[in-house]
N, C-alpha and C. Protein backbone atom coordinates (compact mmCIF):
# COMPACT_ATOMS: atom_id res chain seq x y z
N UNK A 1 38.13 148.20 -71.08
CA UNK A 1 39.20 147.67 -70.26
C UNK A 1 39.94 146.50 -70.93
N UNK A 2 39.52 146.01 -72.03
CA UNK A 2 40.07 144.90 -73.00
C UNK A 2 41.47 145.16 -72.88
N UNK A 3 41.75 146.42 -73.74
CA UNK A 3 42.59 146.76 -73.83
C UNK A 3 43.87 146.29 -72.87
N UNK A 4 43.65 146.68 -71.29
CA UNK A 4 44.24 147.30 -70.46
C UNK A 4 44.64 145.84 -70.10
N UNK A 5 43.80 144.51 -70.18
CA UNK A 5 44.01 142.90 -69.84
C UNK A 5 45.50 142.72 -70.02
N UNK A 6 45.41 142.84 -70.94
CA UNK A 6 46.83 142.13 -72.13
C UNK A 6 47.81 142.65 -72.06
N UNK A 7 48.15 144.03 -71.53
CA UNK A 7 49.22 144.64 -71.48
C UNK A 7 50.63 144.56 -70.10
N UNK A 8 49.42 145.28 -69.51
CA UNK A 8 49.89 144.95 -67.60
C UNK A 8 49.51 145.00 -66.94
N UNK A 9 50.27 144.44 -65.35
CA UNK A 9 49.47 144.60 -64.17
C UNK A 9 49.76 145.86 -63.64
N UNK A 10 48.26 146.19 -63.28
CA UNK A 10 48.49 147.47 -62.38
C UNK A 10 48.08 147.45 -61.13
N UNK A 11 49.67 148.34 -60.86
CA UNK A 11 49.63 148.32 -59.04
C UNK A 11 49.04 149.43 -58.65
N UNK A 12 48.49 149.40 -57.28
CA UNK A 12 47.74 150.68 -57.17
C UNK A 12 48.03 150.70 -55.41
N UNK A 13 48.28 152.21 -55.24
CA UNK A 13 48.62 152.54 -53.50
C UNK A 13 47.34 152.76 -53.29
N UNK A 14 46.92 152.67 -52.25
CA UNK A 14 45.34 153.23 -51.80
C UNK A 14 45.90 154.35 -50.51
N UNK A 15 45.92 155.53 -50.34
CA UNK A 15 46.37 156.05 -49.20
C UNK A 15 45.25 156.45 -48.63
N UNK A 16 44.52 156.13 -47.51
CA UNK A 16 43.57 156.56 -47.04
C UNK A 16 42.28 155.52 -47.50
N UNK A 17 42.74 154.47 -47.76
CA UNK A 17 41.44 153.25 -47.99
C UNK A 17 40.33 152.92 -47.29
N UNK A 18 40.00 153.31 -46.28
CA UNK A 18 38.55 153.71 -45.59
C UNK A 18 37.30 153.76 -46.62
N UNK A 19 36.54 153.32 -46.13
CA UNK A 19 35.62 153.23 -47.44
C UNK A 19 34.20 154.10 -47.34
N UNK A 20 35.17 155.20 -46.93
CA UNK A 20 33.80 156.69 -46.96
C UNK A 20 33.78 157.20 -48.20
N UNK A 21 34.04 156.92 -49.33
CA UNK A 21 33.74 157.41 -50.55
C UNK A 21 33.95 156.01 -51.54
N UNK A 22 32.47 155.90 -52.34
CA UNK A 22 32.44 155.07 -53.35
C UNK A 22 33.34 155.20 -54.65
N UNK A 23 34.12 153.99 -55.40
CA UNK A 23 34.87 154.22 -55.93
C UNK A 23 34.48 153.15 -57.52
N UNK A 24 33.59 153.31 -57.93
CA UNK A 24 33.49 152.23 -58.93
C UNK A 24 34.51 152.44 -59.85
N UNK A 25 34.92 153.40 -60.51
CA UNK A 25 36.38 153.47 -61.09
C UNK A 25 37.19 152.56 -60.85
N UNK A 26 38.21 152.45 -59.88
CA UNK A 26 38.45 151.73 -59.04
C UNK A 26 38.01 150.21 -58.95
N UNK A 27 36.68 149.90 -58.86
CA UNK A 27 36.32 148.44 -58.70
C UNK A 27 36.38 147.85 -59.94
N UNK A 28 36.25 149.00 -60.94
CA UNK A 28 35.90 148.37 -62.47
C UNK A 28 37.70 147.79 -63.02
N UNK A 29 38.27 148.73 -62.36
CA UNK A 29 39.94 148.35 -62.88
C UNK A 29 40.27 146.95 -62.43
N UNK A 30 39.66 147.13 -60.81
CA UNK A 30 39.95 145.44 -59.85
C UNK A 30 39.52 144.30 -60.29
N UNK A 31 38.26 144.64 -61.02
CA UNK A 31 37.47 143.58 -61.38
C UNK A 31 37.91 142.81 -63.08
N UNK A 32 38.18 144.25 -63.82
CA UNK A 32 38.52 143.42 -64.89
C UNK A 32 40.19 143.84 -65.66
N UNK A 33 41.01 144.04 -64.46
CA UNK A 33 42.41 143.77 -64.83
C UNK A 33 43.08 142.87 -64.01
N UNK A 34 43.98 142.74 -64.01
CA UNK A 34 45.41 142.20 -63.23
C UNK A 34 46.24 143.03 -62.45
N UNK A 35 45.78 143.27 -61.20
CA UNK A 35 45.38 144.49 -60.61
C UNK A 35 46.04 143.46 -58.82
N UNK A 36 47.18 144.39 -58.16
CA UNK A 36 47.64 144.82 -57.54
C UNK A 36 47.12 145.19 -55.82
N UNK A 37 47.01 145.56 -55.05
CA UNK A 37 46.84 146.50 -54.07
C UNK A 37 47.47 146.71 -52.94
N UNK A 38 47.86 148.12 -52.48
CA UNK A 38 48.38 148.12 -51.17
C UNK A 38 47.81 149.03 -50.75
N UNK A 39 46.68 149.05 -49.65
CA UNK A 39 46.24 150.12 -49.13
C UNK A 39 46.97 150.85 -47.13
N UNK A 40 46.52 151.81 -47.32
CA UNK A 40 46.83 152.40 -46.15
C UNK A 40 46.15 152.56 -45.34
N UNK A 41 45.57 152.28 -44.08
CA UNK A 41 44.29 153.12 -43.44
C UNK A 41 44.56 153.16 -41.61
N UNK A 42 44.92 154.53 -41.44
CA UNK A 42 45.05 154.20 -39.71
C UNK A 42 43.96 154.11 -38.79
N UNK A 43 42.81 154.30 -39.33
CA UNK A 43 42.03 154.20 -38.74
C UNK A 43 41.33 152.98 -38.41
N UNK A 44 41.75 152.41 -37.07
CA UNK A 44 41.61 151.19 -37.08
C UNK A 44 39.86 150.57 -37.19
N UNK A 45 39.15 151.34 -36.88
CA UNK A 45 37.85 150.52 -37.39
C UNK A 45 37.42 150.22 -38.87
N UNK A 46 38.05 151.43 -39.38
CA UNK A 46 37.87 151.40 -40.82
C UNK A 46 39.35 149.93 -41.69
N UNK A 47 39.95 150.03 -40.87
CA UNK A 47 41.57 149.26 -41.23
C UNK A 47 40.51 147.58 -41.16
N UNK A 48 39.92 147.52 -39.48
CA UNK A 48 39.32 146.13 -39.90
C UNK A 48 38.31 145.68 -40.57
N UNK A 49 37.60 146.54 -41.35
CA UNK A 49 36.83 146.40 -42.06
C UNK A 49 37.13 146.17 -43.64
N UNK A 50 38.26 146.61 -43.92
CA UNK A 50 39.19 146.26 -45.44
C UNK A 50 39.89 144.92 -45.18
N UNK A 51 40.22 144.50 -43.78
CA UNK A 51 41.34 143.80 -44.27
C UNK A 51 40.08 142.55 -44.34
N UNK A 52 38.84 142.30 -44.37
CA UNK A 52 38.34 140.99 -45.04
C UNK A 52 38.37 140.77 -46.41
N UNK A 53 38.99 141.28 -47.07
CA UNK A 53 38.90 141.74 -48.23
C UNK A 53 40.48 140.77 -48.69
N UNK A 54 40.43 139.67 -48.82
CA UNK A 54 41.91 138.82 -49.06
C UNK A 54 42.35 139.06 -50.84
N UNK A 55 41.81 139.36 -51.31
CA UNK A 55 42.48 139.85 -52.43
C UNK A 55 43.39 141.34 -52.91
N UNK A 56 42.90 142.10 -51.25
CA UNK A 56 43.91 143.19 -51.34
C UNK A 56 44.68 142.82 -49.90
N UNK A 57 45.94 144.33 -49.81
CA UNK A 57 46.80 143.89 -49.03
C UNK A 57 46.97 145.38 -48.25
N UNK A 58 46.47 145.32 -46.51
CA UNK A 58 46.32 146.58 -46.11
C UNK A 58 46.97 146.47 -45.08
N UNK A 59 47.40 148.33 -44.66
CA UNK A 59 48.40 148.29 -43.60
C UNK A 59 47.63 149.44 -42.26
N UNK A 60 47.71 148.48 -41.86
CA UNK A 60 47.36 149.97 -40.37
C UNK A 60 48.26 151.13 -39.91
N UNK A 61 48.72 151.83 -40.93
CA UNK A 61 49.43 152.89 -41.08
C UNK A 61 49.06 154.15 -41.40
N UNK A 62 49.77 155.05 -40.92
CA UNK A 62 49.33 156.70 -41.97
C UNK A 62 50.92 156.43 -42.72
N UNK A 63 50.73 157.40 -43.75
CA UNK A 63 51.40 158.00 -45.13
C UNK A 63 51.91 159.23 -44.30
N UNK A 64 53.43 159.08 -44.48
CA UNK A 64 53.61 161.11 -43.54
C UNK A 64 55.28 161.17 -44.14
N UNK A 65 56.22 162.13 -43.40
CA UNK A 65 57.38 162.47 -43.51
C UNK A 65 58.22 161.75 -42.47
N UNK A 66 57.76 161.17 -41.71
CA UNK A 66 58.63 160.38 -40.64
C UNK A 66 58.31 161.36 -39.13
N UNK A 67 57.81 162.20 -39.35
CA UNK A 67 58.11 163.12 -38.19
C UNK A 67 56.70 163.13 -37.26
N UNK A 68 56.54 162.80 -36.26
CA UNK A 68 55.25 162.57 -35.33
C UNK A 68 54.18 163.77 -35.61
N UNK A 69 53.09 163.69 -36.02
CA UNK A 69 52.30 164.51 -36.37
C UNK A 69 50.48 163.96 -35.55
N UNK A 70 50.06 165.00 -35.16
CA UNK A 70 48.53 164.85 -34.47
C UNK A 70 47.66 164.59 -35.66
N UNK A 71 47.30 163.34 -35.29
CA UNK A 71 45.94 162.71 -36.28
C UNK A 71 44.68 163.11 -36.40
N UNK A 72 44.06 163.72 -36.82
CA UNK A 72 42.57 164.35 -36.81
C UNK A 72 41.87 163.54 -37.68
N UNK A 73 40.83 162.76 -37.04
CA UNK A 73 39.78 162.00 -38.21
C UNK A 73 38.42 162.73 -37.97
N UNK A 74 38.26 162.74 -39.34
CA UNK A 74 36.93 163.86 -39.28
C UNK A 74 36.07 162.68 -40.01
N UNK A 75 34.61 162.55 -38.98
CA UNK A 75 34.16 161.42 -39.64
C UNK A 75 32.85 162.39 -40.77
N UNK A 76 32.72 162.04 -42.03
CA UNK A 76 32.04 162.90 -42.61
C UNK A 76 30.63 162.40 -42.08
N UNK A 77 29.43 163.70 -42.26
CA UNK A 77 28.34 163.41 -42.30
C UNK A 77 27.41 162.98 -43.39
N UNK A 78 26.90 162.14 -43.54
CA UNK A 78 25.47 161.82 -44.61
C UNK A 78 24.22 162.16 -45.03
C-alpha cells in the first residue's frame, strides 16, 4: 500500500454499508491510505451502528432510480 500513500486520496461509495460481511480489503485501504467515505445504509439499525464510526460519513438512504420501490431486508443467517 506504500505505493498507493503518495499518490492519492481515495474516495470510496459504500452502497449497502451494513456490516454483515467482513471486509478487511477495505479496512486495509482505510487504514493505510488517505481514504475518503460515503456510505449508504437504510437500514436503520444497521445505519446506527456505522454512524459511531466519525471518520466515515453515512447516510440513511437506499441507492435507486428515483422511483418508489418495496424494500426487502433479508437478514442473512450464521
Amino acid at each position: 500500500m506504500d505505493f498507493i500513500k503518495e499518490l492519492v486520496s481515495i474516495e470510496i461509495c459504500d452502497i449497502g454499508a451494513g456490516n454483515s460481511e467482513v471486509t478487511p480489503f477495505l479496512d486495509n485501504i482505510i487504514t493505510n491510505c488517505e481514504t475518503h467515505i460515503a456510505g449508504f445504509e437504510p437500514n436503520e439499525v444497521e445505519f446506527n451502528k456505522l454512524i459511531k464510526n466519525k471518520k466515515k460519513k453515512y447516510f440513511n438512504y437506499a441507492i435507486g432510480d428515483g422511483t418508489k420501490k418495496k424494500f426487502i431486508f433479508v437478514k442473512h443467517l450464521e
